[in-house]
PDB file of N, CA and C in Angstrom:
ATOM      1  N   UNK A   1     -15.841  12.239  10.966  1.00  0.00           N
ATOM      2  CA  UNK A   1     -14.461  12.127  11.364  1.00  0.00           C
ATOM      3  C   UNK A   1     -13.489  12.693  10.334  1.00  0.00           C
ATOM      4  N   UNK A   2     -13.984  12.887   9.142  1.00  0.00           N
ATOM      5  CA  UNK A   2     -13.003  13.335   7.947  1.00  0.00           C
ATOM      6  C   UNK A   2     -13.085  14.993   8.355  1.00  0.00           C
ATOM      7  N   UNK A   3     -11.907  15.133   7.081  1.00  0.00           N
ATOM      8  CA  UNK A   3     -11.913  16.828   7.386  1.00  0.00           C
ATOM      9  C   UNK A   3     -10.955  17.364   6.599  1.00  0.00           C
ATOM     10  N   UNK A   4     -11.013  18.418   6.478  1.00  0.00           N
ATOM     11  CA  UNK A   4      -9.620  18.944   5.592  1.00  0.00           C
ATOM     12  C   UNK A   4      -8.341  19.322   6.231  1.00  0.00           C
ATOM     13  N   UNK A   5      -7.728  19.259   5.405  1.00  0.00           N
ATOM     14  CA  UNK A   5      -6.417  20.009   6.503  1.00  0.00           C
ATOM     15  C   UNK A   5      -5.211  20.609   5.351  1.00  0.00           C
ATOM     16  N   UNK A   6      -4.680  21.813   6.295  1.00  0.00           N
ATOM     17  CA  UNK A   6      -3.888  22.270   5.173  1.00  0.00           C
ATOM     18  C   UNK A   6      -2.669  22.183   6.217  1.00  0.00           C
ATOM     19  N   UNK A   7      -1.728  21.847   4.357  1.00  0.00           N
ATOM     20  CA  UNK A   7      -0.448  21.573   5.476  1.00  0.00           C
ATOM     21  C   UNK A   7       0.729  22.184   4.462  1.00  0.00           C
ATOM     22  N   UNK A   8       2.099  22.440   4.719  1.00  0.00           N
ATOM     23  CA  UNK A   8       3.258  23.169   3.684  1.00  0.00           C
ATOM     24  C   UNK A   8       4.090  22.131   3.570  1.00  0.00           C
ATOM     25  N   UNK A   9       4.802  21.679   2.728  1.00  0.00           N
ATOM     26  CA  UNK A   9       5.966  21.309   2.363  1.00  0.00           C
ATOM     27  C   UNK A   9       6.781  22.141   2.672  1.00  0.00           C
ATOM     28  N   UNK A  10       7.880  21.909   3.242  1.00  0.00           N
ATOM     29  CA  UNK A  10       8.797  22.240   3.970  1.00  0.00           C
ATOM     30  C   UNK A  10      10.528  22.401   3.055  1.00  0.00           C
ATOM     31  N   UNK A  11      11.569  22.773   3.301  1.00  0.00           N
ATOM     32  CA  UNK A  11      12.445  23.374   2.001  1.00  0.00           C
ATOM     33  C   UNK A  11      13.390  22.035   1.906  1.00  0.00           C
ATOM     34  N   UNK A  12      12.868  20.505   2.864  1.00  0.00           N
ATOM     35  CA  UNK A  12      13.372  19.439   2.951  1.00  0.00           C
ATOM     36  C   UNK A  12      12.542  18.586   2.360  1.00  0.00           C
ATOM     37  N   UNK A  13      11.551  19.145   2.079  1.00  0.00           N
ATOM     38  CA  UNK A  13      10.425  18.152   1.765  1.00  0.00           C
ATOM     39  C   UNK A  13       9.511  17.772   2.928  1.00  0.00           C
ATOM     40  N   UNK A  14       9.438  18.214   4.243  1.00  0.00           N
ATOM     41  CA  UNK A  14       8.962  17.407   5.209  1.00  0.00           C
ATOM     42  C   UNK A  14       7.847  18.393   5.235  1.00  0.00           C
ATOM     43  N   UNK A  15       6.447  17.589   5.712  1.00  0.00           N
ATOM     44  CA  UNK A  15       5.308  18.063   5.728  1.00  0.00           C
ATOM     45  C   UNK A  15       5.180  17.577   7.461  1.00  0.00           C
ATOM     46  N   UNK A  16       4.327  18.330   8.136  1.00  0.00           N
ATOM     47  CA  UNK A  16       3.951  18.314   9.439  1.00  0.00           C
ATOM     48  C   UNK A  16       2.359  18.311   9.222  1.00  0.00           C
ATOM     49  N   UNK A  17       2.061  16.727   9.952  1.00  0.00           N
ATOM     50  CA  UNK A  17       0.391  16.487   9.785  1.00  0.00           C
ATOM     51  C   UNK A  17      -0.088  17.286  11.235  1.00  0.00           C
ATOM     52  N   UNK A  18      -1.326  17.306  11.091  1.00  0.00           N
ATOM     53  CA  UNK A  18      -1.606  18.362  11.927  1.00  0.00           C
ATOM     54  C   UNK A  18      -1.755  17.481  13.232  1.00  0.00           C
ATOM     55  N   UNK A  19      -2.026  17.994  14.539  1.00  0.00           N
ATOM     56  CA  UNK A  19      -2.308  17.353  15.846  1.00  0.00           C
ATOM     57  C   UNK A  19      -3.594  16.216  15.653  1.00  0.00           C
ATOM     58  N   UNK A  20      -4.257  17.191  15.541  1.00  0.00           N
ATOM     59  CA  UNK A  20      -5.462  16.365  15.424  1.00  0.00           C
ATOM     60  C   UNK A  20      -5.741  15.110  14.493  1.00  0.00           C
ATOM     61  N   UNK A  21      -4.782  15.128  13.184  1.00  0.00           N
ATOM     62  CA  UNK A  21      -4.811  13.989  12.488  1.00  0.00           C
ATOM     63  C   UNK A  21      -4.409  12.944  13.294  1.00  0.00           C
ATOM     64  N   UNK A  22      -3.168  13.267  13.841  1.00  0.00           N
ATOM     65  CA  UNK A  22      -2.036  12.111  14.417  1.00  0.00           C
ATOM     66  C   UNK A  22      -2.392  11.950  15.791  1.00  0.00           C
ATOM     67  N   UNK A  23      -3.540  12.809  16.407  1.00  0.00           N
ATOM     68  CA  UNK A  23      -3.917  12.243  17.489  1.00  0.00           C
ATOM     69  C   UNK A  23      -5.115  10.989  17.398  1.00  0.00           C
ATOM     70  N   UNK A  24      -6.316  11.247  16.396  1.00  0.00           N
ATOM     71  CA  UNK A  24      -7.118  10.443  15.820  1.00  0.00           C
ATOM     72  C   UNK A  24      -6.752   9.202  15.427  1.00  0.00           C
ATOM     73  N   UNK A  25      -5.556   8.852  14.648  1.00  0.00           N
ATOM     74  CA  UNK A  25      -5.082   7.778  14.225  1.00  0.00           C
ATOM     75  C   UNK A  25      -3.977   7.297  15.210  1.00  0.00           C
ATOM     76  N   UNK A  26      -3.831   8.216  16.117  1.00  0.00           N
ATOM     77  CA  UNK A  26      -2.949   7.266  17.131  1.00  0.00           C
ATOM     78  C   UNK A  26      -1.645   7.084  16.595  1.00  0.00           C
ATOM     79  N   UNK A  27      -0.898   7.922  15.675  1.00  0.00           N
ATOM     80  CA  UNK A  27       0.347   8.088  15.373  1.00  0.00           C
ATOM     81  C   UNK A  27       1.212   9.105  16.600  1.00  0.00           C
ATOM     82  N   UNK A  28       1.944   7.766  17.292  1.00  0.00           N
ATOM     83  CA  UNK A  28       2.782   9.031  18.400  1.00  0.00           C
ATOM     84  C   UNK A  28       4.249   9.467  17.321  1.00  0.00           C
ATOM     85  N   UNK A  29       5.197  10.184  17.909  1.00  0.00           N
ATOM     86  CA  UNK A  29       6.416  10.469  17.142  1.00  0.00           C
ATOM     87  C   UNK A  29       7.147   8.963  17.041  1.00  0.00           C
ATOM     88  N   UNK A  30       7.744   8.860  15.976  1.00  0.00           N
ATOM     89  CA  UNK A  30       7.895   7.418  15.391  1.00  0.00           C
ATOM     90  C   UNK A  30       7.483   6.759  14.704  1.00  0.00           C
ATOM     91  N   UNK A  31       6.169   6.549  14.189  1.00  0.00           N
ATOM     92  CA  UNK A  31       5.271   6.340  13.647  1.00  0.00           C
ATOM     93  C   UNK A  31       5.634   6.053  12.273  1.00  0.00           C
ATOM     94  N   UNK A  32       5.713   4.603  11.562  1.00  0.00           N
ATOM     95  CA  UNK A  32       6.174   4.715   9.971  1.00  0.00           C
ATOM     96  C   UNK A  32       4.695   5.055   9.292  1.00  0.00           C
ATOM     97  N   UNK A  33       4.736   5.986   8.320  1.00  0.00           N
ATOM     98  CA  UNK A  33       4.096   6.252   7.763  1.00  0.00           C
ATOM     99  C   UNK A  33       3.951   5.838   6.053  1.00  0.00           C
ATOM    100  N   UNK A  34       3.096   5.204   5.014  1.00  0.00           N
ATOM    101  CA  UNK A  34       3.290   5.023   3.892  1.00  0.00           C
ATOM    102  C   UNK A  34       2.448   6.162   3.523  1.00  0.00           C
ATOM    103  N   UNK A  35       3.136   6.228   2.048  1.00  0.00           N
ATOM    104  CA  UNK A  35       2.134   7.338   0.687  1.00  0.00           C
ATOM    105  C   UNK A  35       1.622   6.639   0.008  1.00  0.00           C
ATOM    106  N   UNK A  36       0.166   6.145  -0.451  1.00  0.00           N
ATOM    107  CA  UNK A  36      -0.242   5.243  -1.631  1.00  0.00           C
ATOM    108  C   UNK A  36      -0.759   6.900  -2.498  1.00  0.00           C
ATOM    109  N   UNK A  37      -0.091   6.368  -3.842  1.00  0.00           N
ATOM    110  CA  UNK A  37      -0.443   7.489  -4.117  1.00  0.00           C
ATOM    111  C   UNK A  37      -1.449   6.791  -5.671  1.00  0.00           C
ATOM    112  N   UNK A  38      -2.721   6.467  -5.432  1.00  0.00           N
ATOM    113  CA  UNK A  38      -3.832   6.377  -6.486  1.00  0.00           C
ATOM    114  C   UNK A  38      -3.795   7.568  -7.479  1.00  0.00           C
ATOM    115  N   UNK A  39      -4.476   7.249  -8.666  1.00  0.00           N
ATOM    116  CA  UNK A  39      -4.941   7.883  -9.735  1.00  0.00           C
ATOM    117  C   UNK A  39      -4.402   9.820  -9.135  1.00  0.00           C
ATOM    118  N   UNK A  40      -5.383  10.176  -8.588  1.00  0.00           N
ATOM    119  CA  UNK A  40      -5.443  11.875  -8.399  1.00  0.00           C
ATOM    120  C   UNK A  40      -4.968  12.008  -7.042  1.00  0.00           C
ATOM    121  N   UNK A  41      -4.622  11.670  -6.375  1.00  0.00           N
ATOM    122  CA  UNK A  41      -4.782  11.756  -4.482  1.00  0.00           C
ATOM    123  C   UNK A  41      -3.714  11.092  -3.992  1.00  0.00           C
ATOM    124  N   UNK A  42      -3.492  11.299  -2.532  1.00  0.00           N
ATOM    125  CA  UNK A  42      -2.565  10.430  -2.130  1.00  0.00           C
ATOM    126  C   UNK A  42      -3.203   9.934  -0.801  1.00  0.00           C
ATOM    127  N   UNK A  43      -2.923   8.986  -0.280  1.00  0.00           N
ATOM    128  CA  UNK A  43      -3.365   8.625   1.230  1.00  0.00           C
ATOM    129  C   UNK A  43      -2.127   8.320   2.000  1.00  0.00           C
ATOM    130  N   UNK A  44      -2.494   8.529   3.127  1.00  0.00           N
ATOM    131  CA  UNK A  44      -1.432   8.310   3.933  1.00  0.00           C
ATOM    132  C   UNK A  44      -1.423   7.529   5.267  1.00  0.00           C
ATOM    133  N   UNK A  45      -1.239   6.443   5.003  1.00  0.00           N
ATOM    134  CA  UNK A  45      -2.008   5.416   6.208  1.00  0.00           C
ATOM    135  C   UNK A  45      -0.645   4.646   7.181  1.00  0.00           C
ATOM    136  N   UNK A  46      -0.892   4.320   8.192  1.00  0.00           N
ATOM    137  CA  UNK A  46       0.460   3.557   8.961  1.00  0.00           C
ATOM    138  C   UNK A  46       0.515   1.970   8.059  1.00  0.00           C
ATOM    139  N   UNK A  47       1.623   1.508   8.834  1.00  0.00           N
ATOM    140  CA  UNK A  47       2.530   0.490   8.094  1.00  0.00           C
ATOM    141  C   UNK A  47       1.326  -0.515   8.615  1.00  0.00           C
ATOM    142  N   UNK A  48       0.863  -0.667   9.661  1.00  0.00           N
ATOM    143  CA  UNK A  48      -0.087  -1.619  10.179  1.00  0.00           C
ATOM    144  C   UNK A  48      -1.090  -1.429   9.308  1.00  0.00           C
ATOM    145  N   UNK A  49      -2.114  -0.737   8.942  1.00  0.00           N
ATOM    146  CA  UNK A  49      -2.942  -0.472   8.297  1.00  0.00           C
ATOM    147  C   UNK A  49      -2.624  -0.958   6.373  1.00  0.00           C
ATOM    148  N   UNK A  50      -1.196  -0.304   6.106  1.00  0.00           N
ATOM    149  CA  UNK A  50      -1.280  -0.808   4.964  1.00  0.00           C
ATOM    150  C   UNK A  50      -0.974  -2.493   4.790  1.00  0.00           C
ATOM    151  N   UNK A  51      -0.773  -3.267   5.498  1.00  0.00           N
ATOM    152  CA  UNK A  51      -0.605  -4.508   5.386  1.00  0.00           C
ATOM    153  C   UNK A  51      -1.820  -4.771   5.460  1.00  0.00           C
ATOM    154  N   UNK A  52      -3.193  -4.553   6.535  1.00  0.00           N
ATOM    155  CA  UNK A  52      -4.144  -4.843   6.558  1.00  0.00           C
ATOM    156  C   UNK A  52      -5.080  -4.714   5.065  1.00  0.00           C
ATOM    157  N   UNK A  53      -4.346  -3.530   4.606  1.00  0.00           N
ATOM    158  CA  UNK A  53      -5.325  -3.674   3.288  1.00  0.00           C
ATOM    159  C   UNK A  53      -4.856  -4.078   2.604  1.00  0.00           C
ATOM    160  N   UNK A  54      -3.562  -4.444   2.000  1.00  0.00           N
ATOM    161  CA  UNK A  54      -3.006  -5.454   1.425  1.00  0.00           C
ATOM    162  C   UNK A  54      -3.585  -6.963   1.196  1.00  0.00           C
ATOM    163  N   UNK A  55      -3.428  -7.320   2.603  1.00  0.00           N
ATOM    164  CA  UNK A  55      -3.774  -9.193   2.487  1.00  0.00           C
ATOM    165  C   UNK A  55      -5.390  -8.904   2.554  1.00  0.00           C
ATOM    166  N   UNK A  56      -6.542  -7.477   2.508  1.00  0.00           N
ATOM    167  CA  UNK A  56      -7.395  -7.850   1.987  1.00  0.00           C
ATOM    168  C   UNK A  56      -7.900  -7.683   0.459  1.00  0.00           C
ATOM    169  N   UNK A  57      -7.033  -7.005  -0.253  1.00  0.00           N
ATOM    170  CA  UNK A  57      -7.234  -7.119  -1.596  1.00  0.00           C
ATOM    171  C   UNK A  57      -6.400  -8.687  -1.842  1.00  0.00           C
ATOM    172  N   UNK A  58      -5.828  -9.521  -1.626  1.00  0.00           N
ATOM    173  CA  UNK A  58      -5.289 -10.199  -1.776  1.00  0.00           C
ATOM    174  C   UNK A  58      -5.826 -12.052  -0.937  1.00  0.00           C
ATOM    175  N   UNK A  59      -6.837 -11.479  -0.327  1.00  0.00           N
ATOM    176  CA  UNK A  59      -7.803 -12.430   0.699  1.00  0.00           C
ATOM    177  C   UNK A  59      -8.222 -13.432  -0.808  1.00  0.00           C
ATOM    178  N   UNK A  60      -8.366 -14.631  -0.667  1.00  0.00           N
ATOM    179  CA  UNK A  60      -9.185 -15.139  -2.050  1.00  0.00           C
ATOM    180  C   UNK A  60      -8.447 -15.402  -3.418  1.00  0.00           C
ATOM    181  N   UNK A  61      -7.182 -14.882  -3.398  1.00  0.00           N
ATOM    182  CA  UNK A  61      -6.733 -14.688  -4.422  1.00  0.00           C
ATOM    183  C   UNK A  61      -5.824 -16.100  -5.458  1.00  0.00           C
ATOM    184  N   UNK A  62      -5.741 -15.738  -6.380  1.00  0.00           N
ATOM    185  CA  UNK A  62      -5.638 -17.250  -6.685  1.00  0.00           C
ATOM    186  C   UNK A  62      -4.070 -16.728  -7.690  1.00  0.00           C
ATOM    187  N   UNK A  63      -3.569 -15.855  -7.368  1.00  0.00           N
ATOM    188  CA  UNK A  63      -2.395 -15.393  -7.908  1.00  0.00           C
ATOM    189  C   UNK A  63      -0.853 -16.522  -8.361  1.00  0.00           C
ATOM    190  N   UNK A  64      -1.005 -17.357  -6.685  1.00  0.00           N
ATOM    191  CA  UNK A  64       0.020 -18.063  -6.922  1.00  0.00           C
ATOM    192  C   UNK A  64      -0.640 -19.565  -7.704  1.00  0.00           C
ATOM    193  N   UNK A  65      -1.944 -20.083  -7.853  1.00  0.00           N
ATOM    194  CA  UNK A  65      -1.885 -20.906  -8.694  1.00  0.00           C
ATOM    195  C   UNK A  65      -2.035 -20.283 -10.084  1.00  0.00           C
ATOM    196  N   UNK A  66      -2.401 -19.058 -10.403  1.00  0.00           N
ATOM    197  CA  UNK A  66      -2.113 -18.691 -11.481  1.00  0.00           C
ATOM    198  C   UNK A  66      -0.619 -18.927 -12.312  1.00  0.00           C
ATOM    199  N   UNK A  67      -0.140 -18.185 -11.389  1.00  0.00           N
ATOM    200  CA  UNK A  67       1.774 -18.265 -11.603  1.00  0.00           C
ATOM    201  C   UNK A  67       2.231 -19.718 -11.836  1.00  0.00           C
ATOM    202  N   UNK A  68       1.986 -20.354 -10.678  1.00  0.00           N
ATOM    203  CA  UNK A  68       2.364 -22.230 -11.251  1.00  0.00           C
ATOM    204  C   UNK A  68       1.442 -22.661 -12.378  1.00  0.00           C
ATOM    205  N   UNK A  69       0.237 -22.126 -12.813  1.00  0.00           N
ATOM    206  CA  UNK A  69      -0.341 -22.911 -13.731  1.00  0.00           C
ATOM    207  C   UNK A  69       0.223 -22.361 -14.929  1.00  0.00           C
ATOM    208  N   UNK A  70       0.907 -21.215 -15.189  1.00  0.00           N
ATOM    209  CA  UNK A  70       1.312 -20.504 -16.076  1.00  0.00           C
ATOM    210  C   UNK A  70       2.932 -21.414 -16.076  1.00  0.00           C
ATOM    211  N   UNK A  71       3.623 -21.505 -15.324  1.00  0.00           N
ATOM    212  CA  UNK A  71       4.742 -21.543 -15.273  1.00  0.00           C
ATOM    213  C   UNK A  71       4.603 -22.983 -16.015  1.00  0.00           C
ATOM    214  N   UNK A  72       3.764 -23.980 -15.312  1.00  0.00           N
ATOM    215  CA  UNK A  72       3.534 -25.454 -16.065  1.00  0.00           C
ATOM    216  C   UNK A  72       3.420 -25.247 -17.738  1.00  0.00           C
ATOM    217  N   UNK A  73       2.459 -24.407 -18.207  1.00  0.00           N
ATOM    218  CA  UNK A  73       2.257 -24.073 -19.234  1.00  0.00           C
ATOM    219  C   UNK A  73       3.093 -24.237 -20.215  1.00  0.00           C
ATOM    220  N   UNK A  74       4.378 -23.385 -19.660  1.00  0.00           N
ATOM    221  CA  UNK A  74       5.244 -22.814 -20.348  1.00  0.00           C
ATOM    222  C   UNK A  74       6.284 -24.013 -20.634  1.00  0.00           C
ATOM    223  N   UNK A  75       6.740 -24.733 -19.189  1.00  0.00           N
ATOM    224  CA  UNK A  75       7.281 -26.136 -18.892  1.00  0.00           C
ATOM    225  C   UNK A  75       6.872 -26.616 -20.203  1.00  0.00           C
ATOM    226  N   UNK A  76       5.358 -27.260 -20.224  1.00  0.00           N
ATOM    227  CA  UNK A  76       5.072 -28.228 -21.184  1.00  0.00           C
ATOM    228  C   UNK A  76       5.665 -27.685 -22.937  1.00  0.00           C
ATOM    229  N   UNK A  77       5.083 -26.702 -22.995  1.00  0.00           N
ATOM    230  CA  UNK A  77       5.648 -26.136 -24.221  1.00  0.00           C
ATOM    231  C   UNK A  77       6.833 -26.308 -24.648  1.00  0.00           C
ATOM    232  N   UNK A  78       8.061 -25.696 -23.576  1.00  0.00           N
ATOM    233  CA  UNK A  78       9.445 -26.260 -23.670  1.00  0.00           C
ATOM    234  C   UNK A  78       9.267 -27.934 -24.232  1.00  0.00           C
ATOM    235  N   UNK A  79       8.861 -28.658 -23.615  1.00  0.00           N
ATOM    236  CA  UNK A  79       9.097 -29.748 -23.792  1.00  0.00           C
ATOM    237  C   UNK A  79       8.353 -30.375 -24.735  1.00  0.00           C
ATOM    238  N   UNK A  80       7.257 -30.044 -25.289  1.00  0.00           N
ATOM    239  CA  UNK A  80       6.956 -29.999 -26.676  1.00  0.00           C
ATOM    240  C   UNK A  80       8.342 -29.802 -27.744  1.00  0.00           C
ATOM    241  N   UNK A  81       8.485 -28.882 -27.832  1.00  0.00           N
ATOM    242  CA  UNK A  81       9.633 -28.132 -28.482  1.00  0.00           C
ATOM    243  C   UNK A  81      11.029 -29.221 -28.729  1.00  0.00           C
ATOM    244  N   UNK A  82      11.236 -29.955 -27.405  1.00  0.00           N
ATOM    245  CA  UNK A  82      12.620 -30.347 -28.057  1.00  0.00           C
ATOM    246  C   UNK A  82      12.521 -31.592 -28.207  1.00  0.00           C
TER     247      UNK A  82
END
């Protein structure tokens, strides 16, 4: 299903994906599109899709008791202090 594709930047900046991309992924005209742009590359995936991979790097995650256990941390310290 992958493939190459060549495409121009345009004297606005606007690039035109080819048919066949935007027919495959089911992008009709309208379509929000994001840029993740990693290390060397860029991808270019819909707004649905990037949320999907979002909450799965984020599935499991223990971020927000990190943040409150940090934030307590800091609490107690203050209050050490005065």
């Amino acid at each position: 299903m992958s493939g190459t594709f060549s495409m121009t930047v345009g004297n606005k900046g606007r690039v035109v994906l080819p048919a066949e991309v935007r027919a495959r992924h089911n992008w009709p005209e309208g379509t929000v599109l994001i840029a993740i742009e990693p290390a060397e590359c860029i991808a270019i995936v819909d707004r649905a899709e990037a949320l999907r991979s979002i909450r799965a790097q984020l599935k499991g995650s223990t971020i927000l008791d990190d943040l409150f256990a940090e934030r307590r941390a800091e609490a107690a310290r203050e209050d050490a202090e005065s």
